[in-house]
Protein backbone atom coordinates (compact mmCIF):
# COMPACT_ATOMS: atom_id res chain seq x y z
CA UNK A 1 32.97 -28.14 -21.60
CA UNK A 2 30.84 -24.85 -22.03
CA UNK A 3 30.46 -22.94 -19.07
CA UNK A 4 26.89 -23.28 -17.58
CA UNK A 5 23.88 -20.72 -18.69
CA UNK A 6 22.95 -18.71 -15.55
CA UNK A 7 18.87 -17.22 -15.93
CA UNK A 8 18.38 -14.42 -13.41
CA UNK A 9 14.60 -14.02 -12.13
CA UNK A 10 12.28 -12.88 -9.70
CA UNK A 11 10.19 -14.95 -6.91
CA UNK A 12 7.42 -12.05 -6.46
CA UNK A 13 5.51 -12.88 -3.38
CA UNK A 14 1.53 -11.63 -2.96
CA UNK A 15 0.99 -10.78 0.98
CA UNK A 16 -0.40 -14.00 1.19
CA UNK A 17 2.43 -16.04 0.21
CA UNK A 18 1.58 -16.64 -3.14
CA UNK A 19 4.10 -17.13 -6.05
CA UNK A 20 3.66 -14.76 -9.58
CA UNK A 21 3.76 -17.09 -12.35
CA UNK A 22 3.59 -16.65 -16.33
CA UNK A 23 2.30 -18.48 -18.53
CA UNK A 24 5.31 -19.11 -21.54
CA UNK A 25 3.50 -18.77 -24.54
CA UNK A 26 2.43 -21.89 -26.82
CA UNK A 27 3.54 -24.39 -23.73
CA UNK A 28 1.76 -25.91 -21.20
CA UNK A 29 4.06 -24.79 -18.80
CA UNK A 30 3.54 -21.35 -16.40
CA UNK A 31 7.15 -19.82 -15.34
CA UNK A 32 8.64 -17.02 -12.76
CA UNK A 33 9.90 -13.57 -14.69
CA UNK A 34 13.52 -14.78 -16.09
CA UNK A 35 16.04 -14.58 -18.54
CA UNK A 36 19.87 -14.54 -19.33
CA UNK A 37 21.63 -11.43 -18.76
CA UNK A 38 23.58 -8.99 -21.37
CA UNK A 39 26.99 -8.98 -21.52
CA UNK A 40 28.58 -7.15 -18.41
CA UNK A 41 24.86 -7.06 -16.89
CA UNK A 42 25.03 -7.60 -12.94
CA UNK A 43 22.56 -10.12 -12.25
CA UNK A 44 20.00 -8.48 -10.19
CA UNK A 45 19.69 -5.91 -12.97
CA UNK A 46 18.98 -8.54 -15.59
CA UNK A 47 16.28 -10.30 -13.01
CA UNK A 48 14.89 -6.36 -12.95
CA UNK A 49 14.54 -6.26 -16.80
CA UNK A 50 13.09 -9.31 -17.24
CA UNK A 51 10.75 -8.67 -14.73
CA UNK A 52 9.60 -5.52 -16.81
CA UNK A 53 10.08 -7.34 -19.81
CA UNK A 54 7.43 -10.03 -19.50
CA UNK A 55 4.93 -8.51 -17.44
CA UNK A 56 5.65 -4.66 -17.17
CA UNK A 57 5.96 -4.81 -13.84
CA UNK A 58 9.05 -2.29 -12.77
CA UNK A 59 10.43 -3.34 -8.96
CA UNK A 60 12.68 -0.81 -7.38
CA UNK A 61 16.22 -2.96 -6.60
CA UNK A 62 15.92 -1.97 -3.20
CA UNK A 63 13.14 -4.07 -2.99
CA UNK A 64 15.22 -6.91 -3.80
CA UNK A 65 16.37 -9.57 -1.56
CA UNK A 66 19.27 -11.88 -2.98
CA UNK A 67 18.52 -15.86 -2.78
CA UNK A 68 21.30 -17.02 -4.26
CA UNK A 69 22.83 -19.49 -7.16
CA UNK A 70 19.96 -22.32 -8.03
CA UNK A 71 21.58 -25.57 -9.42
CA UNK A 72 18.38 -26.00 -11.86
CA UNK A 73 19.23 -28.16 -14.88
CA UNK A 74 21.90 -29.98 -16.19
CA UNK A 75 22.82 -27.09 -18.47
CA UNK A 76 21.30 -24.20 -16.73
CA UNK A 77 21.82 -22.47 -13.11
CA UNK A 78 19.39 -19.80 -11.43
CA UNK A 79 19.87 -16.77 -9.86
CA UNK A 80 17.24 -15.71 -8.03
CA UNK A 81 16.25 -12.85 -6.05
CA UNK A 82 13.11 -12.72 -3.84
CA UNK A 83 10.70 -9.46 -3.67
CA UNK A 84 7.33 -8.95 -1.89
CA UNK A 85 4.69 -7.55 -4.28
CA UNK A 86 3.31 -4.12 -3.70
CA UNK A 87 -0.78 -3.56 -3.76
CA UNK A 88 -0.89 -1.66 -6.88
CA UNK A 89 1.00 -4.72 -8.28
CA UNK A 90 -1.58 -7.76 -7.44
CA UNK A 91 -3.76 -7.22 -10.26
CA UNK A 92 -2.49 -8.95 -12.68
CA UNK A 93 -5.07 -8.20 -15.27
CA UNK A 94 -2.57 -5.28 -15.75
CA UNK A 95 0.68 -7.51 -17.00
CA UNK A 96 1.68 -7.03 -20.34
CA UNK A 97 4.67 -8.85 -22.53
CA UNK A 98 6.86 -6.59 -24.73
CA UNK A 99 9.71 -9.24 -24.87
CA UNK A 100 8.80 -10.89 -28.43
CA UNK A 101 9.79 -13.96 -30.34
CA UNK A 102 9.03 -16.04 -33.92
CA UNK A 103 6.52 -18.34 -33.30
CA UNK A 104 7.99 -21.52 -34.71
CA UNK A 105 4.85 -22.43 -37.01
CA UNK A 106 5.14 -19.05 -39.26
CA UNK A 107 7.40 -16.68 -37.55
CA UNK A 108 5.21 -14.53 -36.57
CA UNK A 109 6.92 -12.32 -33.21
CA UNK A 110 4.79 -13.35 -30.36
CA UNK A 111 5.21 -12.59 -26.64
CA UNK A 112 6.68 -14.15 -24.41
CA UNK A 113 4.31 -14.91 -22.14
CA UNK A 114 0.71 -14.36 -22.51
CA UNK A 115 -1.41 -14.95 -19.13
CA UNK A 116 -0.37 -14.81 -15.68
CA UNK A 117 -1.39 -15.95 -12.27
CA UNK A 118 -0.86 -15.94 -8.39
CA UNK A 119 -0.17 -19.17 -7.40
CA UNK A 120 0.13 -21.04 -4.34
CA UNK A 121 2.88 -23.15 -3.02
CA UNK A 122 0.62 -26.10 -3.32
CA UNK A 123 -0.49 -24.74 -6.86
CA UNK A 124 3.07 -24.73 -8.09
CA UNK A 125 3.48 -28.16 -9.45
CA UNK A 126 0.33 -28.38 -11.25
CA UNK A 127 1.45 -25.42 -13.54
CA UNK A 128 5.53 -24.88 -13.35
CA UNK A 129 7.87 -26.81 -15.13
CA UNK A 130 9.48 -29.93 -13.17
CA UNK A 131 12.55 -27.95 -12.92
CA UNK A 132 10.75 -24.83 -11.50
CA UNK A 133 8.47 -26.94 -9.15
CA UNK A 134 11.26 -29.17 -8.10
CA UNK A 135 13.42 -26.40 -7.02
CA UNK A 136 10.39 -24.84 -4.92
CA UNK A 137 9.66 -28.38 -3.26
CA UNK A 138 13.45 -29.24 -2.28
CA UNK A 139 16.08 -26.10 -2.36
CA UNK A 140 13.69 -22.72 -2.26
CA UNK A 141 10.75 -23.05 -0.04
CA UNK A 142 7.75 -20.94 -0.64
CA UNK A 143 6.74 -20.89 2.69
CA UNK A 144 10.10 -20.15 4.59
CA UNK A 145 10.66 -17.55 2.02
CA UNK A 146 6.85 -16.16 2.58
CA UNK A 147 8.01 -15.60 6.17
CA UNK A 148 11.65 -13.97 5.71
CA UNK A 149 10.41 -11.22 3.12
């Protein structure tokens, strides 16, 4: 049995209780800043790459609060750490991609993600994956989260 992928990421709160989402390129799916960590990486430090990553937003790790292990899909766990954003980080016209990949039709590197929005924890399931909006209805709540930051 292989052992099970863990994807370290980032719930970034707006002061209104809002959730940052991406939008993963070429998918009709939006997602929170993730991604699996390097070898030896701790896992709050691969959450903060990530984070920078896929929409240049750099979060000091103080800021960081730890949520915990996330059972998420049959092959895949996530570790999660919860931040409030920072007014000079709500604008999100200023996010910008650097982590690349071959689009599948030509191979052509693409980023990553390529919009992004603040969404509400009513919004969530309209745009996240199940997997992502499943986890925010049952095991992380938006709200409760909203008022422990």
């Amino acid at each position: 049995m292989s052992a099970r992928v863990v994807s370290c990421g980032i719930v970034l709160l707006d002061p209104d209780g809002r959730v940052l989402l991406a939008h993963a390129t070429e998918t009709s799916h939006w997602d929170i800043p993730k991604g699996h960590g390097e070898e030896g990486e701790a896992p709050h430090v691969t959450a903060l790459r990530e984070m920078v990553e896929e929409t240049g937003i750099a979060i000091a790790p103080e800021r960081l609060t730890d949520l915990g292990l996330f059972v998420y899909r049959r092959d895949k766990d996530l570790h999660l750490f919860g931040a409030r954003a920072t007014a000079d980080e709500l604008d999100l016209r200023a996010c910008i991609c650097t982590s690349l990949f071959p689009r599948r039709s030509d191979g052509t590197l693409i980023p990553e993600m390529d919009a992004y929005r603040w969404a509400a924890p009513d919004e969530v399931e309209q745009y996240a994956s199940r997997s992502l909006a499943r986890l925010f209805q049952t095991t992380l709540s938006l709200a409760l989260l909203h008022r422990s930051l």
